[in-house]
Protein backbone atom coordinates (compact mmCIF):
# COMPACT_ATOMS: atom_id res chain seq x y z
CA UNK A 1 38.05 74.20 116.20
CA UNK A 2 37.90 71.49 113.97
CA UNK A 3 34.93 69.58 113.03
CA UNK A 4 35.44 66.58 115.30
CA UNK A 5 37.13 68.11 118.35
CA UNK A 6 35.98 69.09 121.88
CA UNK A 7 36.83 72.70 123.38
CA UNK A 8 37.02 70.57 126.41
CA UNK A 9 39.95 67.90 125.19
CA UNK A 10 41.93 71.00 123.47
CA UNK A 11 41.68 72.96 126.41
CA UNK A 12 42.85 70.20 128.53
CA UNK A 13 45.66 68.25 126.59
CA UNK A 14 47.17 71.94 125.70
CA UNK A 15 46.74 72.65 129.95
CA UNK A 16 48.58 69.45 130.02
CA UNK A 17 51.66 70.42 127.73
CA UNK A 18 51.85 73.60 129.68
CA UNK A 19 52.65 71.89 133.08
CA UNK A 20 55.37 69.37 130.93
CA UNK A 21 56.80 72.24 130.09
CA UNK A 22 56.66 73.88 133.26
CA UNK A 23 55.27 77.42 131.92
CA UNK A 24 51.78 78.56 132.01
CA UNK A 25 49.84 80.32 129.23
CA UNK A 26 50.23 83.82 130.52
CA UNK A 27 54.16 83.41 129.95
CA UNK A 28 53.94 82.13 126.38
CA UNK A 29 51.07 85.58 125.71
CA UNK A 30 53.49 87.44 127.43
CA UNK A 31 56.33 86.97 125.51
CA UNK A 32 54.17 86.77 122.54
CA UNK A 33 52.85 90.31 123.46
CA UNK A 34 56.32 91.58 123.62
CA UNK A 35 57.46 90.85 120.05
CA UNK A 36 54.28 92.23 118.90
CA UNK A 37 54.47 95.05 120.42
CA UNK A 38 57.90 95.87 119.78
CA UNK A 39 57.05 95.22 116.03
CA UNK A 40 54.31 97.70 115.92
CA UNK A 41 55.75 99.85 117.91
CA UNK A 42 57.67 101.95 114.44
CA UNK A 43 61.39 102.24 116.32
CA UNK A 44 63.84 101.20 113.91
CA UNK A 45 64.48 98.49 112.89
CA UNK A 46 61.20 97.44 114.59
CA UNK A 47 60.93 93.89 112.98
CA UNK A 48 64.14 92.89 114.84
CA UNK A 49 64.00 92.15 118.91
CA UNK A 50 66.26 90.34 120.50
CA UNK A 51 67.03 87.49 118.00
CA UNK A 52 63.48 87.66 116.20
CA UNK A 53 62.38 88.27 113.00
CA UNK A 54 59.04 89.75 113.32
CA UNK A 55 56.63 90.33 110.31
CA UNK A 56 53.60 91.88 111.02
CA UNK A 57 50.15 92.39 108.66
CA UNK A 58 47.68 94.50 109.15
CA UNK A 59 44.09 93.24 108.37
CA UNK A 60 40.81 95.36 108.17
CA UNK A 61 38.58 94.52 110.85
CA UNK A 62 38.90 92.92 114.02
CA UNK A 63 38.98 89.48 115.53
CA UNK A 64 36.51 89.17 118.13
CA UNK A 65 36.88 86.19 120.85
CA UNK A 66 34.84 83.64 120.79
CA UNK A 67 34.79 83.53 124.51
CA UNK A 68 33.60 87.30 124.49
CA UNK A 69 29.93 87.27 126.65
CA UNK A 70 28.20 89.07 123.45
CA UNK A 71 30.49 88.71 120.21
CA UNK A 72 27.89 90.22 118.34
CA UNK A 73 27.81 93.94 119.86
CA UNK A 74 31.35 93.83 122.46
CA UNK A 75 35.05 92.49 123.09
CA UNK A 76 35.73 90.58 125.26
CA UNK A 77 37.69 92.06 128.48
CA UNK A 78 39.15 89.24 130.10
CA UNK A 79 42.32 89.08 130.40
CA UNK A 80 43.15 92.60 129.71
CA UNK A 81 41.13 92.32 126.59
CA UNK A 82 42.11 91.88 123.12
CA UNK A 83 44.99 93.75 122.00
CA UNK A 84 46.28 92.96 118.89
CA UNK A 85 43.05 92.00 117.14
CA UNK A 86 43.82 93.57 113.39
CA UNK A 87 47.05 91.95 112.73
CA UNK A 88 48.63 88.20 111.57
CA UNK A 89 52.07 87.73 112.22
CA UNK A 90 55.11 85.44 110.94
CA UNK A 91 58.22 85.12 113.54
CA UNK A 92 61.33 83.85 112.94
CA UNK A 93 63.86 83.16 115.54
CA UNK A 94 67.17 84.08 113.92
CA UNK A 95 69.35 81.78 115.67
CA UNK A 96 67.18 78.82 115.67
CA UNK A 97 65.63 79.28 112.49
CA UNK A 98 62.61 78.36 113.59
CA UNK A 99 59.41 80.11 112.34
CA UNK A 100 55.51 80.47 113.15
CA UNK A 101 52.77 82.78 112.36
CA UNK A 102 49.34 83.20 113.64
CA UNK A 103 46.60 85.66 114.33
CA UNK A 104 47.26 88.79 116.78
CA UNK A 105 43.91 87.87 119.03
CA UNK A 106 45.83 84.62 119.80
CA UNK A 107 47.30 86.35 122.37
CA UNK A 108 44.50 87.37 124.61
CA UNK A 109 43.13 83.77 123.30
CA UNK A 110 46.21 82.07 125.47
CA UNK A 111 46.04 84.84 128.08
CA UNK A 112 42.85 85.03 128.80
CA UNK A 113 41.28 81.67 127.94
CA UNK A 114 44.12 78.88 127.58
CA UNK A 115 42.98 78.59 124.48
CA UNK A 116 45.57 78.50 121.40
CA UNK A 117 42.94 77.12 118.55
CA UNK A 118 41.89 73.86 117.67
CA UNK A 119 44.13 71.42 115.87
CA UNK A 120 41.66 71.31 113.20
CA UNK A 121 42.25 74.69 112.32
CA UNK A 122 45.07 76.56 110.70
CA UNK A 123 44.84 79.39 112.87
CA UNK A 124 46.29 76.91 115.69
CA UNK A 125 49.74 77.72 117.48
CA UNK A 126 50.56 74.82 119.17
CA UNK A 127 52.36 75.38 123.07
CA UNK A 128 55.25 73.59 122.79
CA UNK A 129 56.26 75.51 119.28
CA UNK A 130 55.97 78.94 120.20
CA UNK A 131 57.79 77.51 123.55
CA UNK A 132 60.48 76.45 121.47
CA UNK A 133 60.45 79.38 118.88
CA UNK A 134 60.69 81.78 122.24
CA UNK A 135 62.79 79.95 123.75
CA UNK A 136 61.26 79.50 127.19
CA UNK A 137 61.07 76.53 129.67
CA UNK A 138 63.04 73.49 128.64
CA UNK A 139 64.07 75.00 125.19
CA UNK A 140 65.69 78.20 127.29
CA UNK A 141 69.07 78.94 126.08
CA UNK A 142 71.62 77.63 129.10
C-alpha cells in the first residue's frame, strides 16, 4: 500500500473493475495459477503455455500475507493458502506483446483476499492488465 491510500478504497475500486469487466478475482488467480504452474512445473519447454512467455525467479524466503491471522509464526490458509510464495515472475503474451510481472503470493493475494496491491506500490498488478495480458472477459480472443 502506498502511503496515502486506504485498504478499503483499493479493495473496492479494484471490486469495481472486476464487475466492468465481468470476471471475478478467482478467475484472474486462476489463470494466473496456471501459467505459474506450468512454468515451474520442468516439462519442456516449460516457459511456453499456450501463447505465453513465462519467466520465473526464484527468491529465498517466503512472502507471507498480510492478511495471514499471525504473520509472525503462520501462513495464511485462506483461499487454499499461499502457493507460489518464493517466486517473481515476468509474462509475456506472445501474440499481444503485452507483458507484466509481479510477485508469486499475488495469487493467493487476488484469490483469497481481492487484493492485487496498492497503487502506491510496485508490487501492484492492476485487474484490468493481467485481464488483458490473459486475455479474459472483454479482451477474450473472438
Amino acid at each position: 500500500m502506498g502511503w496515502d491510500e486506504s485498504l478499503a478504497d483499493v479493495l473496492a475500486q479494484d471490486a469495481r473493475v472486476l464487475h466492468e469487466l465481468g470476471i471475478t478475482a478467482v478467475d484472474l488467480a486462476s489463470a494466473l495459477e496456471d501459467l505459474l504452474a506450468a512454468a515451474l512445473s520442468g516439462d519442456p519447454p516449460h516457459n511456453q503455455r499456450e501463447g505465453y512467455l513465462v519467466d520465473i525467479h526464484l527468491t529465498p524466503g517466503f512472502q507471507i500475507c498480510p492478511f495471514a491471522p499471525d504473520p509472525d509464526h503462520a501462513q495464511c490458509t485462506a483461499g487454499g493458502g499461499v502457493r507460489f510464495g518464493s517466486v517473481d515472475w515476468r509474462i509475456r503474451n506472445k501474440r499481444t506483446g503485452q507483458h507484466l510481472k509481479g510477485p508469486g503470493l499475488i495469487t493467493h493475494l487476488i484469490r483469497a483476499h481481492g487484493f492485487f496491491e496498492g497503487t502506491g506500490t510496485p508490487y501492484r498488478v492492476d485487474p484490468a492488465g493481467l485481464a488483458r495480458l490473459l486475455e479474459l472477459g472483454p479482451f477474450a480472443r473472438a
